[in-house]
N, C-alpha and C. Protein backbone atom coordinates (compact mmCIF):
# COMPACT_ATOMS: atom_id res chain seq x y z
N UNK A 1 25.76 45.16 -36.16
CA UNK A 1 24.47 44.74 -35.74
C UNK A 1 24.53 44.29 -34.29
N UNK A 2 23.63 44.51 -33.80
CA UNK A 2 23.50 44.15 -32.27
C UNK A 2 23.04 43.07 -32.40
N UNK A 3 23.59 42.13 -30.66
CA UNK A 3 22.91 40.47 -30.94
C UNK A 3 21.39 40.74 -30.66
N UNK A 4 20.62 40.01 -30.54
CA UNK A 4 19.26 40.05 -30.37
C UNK A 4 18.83 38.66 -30.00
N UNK A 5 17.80 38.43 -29.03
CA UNK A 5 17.75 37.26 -29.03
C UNK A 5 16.39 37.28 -29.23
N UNK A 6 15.77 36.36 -29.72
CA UNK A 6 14.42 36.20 -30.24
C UNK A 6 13.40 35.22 -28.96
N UNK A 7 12.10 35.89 -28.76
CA UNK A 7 11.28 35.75 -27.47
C UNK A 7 10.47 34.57 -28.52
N UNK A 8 10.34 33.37 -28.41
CA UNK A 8 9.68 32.89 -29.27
C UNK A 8 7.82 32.86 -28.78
N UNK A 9 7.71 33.48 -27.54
CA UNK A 9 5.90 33.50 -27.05
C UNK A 9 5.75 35.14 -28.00
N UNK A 10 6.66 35.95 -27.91
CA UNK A 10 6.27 36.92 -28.53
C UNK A 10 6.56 37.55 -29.95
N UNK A 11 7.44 37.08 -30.61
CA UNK A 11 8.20 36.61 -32.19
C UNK A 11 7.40 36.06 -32.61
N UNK A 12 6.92 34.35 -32.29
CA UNK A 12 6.68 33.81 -33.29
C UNK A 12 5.07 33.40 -32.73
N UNK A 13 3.99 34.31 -33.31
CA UNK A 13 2.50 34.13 -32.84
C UNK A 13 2.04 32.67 -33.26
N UNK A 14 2.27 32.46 -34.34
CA UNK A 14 1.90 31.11 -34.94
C UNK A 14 2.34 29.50 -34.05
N UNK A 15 3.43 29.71 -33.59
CA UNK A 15 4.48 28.27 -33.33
C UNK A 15 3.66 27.42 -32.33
N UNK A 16 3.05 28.19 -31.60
CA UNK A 16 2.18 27.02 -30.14
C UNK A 16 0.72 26.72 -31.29
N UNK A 17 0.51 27.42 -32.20
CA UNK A 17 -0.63 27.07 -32.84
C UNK A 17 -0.56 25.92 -34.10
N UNK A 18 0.36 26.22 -33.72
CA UNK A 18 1.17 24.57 -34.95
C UNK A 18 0.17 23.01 -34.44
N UNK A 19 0.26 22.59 -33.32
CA UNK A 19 -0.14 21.48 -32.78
C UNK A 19 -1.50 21.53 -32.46
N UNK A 20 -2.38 22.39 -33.02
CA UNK A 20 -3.75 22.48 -32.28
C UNK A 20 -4.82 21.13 -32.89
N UNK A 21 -5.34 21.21 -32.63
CA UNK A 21 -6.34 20.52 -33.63
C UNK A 21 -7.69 20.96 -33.61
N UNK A 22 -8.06 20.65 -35.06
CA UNK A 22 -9.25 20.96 -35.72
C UNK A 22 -10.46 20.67 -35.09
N UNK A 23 -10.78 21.54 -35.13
CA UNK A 23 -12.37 21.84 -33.83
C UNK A 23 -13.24 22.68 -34.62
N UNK A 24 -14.99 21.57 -34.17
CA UNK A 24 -15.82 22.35 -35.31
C UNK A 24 -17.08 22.20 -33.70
N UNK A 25 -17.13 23.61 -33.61
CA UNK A 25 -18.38 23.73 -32.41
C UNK A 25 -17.59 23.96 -31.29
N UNK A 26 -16.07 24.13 -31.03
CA UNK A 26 -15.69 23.36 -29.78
C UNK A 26 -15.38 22.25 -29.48
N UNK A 27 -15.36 21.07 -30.38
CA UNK A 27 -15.29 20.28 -30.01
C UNK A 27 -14.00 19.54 -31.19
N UNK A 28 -12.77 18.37 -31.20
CA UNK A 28 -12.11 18.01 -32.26
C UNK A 28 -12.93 17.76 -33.33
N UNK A 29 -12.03 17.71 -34.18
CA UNK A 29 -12.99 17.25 -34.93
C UNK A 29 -13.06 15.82 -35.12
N UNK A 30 -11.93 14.67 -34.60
CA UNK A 30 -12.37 13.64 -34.85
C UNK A 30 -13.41 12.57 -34.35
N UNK A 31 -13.39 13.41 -32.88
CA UNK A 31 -14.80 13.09 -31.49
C UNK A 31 -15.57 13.57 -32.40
N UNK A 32 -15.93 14.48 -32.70
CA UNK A 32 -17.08 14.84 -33.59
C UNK A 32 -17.65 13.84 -34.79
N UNK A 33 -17.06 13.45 -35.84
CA UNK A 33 -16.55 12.72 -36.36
C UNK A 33 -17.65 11.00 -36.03
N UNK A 34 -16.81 10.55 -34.98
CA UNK A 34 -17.26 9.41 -34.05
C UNK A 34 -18.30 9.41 -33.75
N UNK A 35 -18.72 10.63 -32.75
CA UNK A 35 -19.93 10.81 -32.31
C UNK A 35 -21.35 10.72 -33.79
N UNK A 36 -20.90 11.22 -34.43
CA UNK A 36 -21.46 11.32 -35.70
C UNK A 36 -22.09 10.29 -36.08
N UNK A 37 -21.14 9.47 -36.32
CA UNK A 37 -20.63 8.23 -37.28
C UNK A 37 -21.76 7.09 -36.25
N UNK A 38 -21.57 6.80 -34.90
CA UNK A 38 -22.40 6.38 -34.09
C UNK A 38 -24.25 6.13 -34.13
N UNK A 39 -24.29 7.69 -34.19
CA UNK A 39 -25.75 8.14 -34.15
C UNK A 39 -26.17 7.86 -35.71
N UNK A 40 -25.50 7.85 -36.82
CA UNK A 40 -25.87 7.01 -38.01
C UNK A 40 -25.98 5.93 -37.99
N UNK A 41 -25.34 5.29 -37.10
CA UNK A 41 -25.56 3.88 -37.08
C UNK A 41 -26.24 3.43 -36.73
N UNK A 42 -26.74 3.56 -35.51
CA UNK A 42 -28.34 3.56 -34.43
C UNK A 42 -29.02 3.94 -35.35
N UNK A 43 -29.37 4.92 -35.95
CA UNK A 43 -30.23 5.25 -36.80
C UNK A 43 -30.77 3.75 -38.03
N UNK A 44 -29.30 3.47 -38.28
CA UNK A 44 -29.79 2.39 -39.70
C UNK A 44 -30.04 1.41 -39.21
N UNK A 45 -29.59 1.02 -38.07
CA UNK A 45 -29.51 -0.26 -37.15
C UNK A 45 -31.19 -0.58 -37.07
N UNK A 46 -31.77 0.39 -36.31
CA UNK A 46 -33.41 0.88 -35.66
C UNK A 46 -34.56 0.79 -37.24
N UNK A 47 -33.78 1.11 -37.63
CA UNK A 47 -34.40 1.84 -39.16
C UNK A 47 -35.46 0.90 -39.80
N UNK A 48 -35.48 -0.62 -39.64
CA UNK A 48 -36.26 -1.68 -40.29
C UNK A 48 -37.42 -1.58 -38.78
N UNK A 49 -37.12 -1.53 -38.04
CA UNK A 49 -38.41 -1.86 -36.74
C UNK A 49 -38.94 -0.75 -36.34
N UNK A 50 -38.00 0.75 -36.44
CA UNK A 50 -38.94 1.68 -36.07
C UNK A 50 -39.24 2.51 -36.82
N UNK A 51 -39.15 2.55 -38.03
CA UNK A 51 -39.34 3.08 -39.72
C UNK A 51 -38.91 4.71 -39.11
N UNK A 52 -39.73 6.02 -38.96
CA UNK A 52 -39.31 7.34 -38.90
C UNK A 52 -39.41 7.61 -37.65
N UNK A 53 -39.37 7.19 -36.52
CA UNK A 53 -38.90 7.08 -34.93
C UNK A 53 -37.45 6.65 -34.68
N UNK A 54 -36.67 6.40 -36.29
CA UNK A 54 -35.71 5.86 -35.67
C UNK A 54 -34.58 6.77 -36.19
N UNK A 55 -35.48 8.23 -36.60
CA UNK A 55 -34.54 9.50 -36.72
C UNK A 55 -34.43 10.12 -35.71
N UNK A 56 -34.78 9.93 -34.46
CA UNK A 56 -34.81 10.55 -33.15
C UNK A 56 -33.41 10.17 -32.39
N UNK A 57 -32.69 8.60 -33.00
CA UNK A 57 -31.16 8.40 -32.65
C UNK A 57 -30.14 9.30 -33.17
N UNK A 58 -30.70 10.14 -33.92
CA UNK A 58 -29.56 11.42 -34.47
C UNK A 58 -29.44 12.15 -33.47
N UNK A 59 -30.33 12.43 -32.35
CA UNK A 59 -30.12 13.20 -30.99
C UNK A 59 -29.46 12.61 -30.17
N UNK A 60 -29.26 11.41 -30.29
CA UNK A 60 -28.39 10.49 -28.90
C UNK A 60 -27.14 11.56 -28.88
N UNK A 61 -25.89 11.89 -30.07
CA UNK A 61 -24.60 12.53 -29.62
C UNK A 61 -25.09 14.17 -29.37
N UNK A 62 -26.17 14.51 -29.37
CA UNK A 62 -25.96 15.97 -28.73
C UNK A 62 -25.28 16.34 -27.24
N UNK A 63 -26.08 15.38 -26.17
CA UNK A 63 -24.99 15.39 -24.97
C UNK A 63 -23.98 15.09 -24.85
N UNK A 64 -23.30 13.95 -25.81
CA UNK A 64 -22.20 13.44 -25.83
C UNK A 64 -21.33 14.61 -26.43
N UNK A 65 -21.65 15.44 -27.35
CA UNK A 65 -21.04 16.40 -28.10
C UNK A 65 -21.08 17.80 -27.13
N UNK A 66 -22.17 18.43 -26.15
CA UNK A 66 -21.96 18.65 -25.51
C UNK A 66 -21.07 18.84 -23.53
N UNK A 67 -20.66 17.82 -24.06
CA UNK A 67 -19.72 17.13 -22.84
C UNK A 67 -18.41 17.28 -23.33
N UNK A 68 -18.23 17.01 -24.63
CA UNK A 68 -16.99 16.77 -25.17
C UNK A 68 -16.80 18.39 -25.19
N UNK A 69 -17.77 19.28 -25.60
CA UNK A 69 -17.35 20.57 -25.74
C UNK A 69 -17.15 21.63 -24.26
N UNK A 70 -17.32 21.15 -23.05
CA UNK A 70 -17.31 21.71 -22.43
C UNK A 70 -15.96 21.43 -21.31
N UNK A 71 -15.39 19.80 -21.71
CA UNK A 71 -14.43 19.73 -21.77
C UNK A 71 -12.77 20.14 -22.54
N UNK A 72 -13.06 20.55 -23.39
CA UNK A 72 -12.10 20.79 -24.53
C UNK A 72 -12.25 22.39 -24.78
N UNK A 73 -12.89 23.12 -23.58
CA UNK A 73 -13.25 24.30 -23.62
C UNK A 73 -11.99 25.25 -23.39
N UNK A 74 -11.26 24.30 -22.83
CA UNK A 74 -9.99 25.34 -21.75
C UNK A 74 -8.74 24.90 -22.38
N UNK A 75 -8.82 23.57 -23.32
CA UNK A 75 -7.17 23.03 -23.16
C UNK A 75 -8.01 22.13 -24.65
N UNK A 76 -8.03 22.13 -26.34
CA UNK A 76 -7.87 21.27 -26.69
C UNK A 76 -7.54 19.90 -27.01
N UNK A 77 -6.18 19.46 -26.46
CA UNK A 77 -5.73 18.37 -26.33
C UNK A 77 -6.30 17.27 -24.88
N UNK A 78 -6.80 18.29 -24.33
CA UNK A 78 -7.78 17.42 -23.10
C UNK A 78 -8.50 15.82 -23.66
N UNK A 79 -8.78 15.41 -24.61
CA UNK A 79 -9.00 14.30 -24.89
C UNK A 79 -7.83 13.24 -24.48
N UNK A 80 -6.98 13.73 -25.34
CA UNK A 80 -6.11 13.40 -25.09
C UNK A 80 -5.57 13.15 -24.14
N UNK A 81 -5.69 13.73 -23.09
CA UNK A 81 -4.88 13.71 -21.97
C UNK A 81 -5.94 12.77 -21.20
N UNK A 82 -7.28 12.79 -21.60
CA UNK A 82 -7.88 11.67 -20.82
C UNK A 82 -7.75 10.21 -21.41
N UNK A 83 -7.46 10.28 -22.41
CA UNK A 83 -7.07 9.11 -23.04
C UNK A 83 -5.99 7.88 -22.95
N UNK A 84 -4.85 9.03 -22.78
CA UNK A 84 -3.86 9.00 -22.48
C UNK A 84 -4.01 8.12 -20.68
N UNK A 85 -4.58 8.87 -19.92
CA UNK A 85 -4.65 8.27 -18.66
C UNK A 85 -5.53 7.43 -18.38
N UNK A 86 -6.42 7.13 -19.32
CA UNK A 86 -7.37 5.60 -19.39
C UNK A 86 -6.28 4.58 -19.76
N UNK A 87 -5.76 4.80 -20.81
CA UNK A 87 -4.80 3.77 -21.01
C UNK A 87 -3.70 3.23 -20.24
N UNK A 88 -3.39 4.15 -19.39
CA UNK A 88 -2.70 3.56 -18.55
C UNK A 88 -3.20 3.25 -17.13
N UNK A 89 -4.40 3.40 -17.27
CA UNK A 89 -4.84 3.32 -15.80
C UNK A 89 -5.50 1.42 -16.18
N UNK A 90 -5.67 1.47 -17.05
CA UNK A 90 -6.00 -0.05 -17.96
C UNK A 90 -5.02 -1.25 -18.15
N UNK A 91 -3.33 -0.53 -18.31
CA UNK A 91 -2.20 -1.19 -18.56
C UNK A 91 -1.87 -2.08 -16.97
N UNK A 92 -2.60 -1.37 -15.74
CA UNK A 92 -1.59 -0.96 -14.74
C UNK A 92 -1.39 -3.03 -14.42
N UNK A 93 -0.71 -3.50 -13.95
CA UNK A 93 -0.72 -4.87 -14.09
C UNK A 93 0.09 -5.62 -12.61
N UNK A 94 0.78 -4.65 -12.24
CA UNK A 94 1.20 -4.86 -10.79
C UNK A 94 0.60 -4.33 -9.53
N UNK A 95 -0.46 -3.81 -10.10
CA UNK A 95 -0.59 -2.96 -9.14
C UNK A 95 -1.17 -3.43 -7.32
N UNK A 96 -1.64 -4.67 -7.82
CA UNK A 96 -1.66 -5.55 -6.45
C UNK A 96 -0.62 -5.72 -5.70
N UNK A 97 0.60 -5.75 -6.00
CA UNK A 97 1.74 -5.70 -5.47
C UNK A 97 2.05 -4.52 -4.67
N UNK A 98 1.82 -3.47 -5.05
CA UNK A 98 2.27 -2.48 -4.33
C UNK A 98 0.73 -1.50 -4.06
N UNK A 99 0.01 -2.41 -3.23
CA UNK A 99 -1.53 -1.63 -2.54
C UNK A 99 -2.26 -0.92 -3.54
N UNK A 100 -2.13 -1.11 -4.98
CA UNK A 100 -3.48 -0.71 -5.71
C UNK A 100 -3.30 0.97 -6.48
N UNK A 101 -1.85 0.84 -6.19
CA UNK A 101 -1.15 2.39 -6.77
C UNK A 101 -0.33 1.71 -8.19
N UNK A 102 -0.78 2.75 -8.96
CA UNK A 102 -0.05 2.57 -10.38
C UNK A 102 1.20 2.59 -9.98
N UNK A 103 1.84 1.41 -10.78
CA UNK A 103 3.72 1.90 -10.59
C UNK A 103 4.18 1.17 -12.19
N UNK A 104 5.22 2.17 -12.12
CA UNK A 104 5.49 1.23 -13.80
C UNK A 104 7.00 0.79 -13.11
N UNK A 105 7.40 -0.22 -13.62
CA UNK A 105 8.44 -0.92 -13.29
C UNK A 105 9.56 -0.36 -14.21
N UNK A 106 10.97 -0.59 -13.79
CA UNK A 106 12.25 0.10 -14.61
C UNK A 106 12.32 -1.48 -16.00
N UNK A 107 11.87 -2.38 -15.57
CA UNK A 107 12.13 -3.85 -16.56
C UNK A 107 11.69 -4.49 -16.28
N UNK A 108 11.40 -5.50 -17.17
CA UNK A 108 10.87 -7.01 -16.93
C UNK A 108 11.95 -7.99 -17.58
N UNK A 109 12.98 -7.20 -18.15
CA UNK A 109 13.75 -7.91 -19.28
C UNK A 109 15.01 -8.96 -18.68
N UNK A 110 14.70 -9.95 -18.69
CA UNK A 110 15.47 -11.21 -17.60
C UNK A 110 14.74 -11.91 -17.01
N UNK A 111 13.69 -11.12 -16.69
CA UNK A 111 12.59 -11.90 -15.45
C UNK A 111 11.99 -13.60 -15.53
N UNK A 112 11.64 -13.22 -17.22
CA UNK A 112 10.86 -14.38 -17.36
C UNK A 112 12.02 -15.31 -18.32
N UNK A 113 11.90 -16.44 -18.31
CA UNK A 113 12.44 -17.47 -19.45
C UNK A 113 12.01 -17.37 -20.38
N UNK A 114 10.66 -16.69 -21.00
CA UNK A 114 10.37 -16.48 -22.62
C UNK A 114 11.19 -15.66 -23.15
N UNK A 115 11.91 -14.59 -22.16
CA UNK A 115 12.81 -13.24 -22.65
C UNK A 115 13.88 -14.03 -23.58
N UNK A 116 14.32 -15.15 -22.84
CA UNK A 116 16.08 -15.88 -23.15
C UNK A 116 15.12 -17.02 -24.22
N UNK A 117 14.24 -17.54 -24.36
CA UNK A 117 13.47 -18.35 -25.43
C UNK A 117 13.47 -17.39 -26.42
N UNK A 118 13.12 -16.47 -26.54
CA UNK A 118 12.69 -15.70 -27.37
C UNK A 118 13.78 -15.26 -28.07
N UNK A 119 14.98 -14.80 -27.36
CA UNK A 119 16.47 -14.41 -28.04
C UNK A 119 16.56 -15.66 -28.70
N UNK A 120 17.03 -16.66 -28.17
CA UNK A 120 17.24 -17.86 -28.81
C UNK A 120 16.77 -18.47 -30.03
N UNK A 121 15.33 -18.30 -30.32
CA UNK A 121 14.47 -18.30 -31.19
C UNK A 121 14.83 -17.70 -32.59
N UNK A 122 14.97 -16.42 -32.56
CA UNK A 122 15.29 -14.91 -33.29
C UNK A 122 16.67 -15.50 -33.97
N UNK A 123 17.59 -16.04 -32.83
CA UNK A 123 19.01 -16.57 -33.51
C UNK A 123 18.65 -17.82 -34.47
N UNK A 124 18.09 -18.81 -34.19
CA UNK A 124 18.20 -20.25 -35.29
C UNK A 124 17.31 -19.91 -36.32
N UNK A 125 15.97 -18.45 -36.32
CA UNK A 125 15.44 -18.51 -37.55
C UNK A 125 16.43 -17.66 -38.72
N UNK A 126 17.21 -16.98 -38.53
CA UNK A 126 17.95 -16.20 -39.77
C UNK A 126 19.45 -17.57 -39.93
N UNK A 127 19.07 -18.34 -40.84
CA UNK A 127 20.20 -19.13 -40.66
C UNK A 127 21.29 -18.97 -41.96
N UNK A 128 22.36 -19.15 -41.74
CA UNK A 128 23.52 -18.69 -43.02
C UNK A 128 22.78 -19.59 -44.12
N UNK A 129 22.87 -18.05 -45.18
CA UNK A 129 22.24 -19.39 -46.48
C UNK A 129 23.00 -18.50 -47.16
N UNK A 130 22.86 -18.93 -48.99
CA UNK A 130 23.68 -18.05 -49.63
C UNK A 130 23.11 -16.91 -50.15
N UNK A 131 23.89 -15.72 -50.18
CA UNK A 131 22.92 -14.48 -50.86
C UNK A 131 23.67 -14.37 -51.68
N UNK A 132 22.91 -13.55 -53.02
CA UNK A 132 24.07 -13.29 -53.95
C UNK A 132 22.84 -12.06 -54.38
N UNK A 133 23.77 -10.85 -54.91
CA UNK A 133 23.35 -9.79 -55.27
C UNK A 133 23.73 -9.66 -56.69
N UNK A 134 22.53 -9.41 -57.35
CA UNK A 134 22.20 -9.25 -58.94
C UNK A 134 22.07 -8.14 -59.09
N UNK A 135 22.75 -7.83 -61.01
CA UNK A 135 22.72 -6.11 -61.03
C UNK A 135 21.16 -5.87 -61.47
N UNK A 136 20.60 -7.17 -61.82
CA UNK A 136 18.90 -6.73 -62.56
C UNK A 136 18.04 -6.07 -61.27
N UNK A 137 18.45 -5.71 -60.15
CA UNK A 137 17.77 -6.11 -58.93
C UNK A 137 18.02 -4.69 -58.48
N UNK A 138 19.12 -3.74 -58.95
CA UNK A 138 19.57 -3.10 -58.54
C UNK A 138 18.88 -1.62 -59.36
N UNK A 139 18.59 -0.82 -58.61
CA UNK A 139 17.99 0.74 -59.53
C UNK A 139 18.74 1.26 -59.68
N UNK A 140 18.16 1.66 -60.76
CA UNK A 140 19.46 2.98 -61.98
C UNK A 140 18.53 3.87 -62.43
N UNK A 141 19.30 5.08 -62.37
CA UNK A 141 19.51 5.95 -62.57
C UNK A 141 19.06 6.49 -64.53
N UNK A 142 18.06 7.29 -64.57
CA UNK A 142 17.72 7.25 -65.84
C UNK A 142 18.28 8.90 -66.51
């Protein structure tokens, strides 16, 4: 037999489709989902003061659902990836220090005295006591 080596973009059609996620319109489905879940709520929220005017909040996620779909048009995981960079654009915590540019630091671990409180702590709560191991305690095998 000859060696062969296997092209996995052209072998295996399925494997990049492993990680996709579930999309109904274009859009995930769990934004969908949300968006959903939202505009029901407005709805029941409204529902005692504006009796059948307050089925018109079922239209609030159409743009929102349209936005989401025109984003997620090219790259599914695009939520994600904006998500992903809200959160850290949210985390950023030094950033006064170094003119207002995200930087993530290599450690903080030493810096502060809660680090060495905190070890210290962790040590006097597990204190030698006696253990003893029972066979009633133990699973068997039927």
């Amino acid at each position: 037999m000859a060696n062969r080596t296997e092209d996995i973009n052209t072998e295996q059609p399925t494997f990049g489709g492993l990680a996709r996620q579930a999309m109904v319109l274009g859009v995930p489905l769990p934004a969908l989902a949300i968006c959903g879940f939202v505009g029901l709520m407005a709805v029941l929220g409204t529902m005692p003061f504006l009796q059948g005017k307050a089925l018109f909040f079922l239209l609030l996620p159409v743009p929102v659902v349209a936005f989401l779909r025109t984003i997620c048009a090219n790259d599914d995981q695009a939520l994600k990836i904006i998500m992903a960079e809200t959160q850290w654009f949210l985390r950023r915590r030094n950033a006064k220090l170094f003119n207002g540019t995200t930087t993530i630091l290599a450690t903080k671990y030493g810096r502060q005295l809660s680090d060495y409180q905190r070890f210290f702590d962790e040590g006097t709560k597990g204190s030698a006591g006696q253990f003893r191991l029972s066979a009633e305690s133990l699973p068997t095998r039927q």
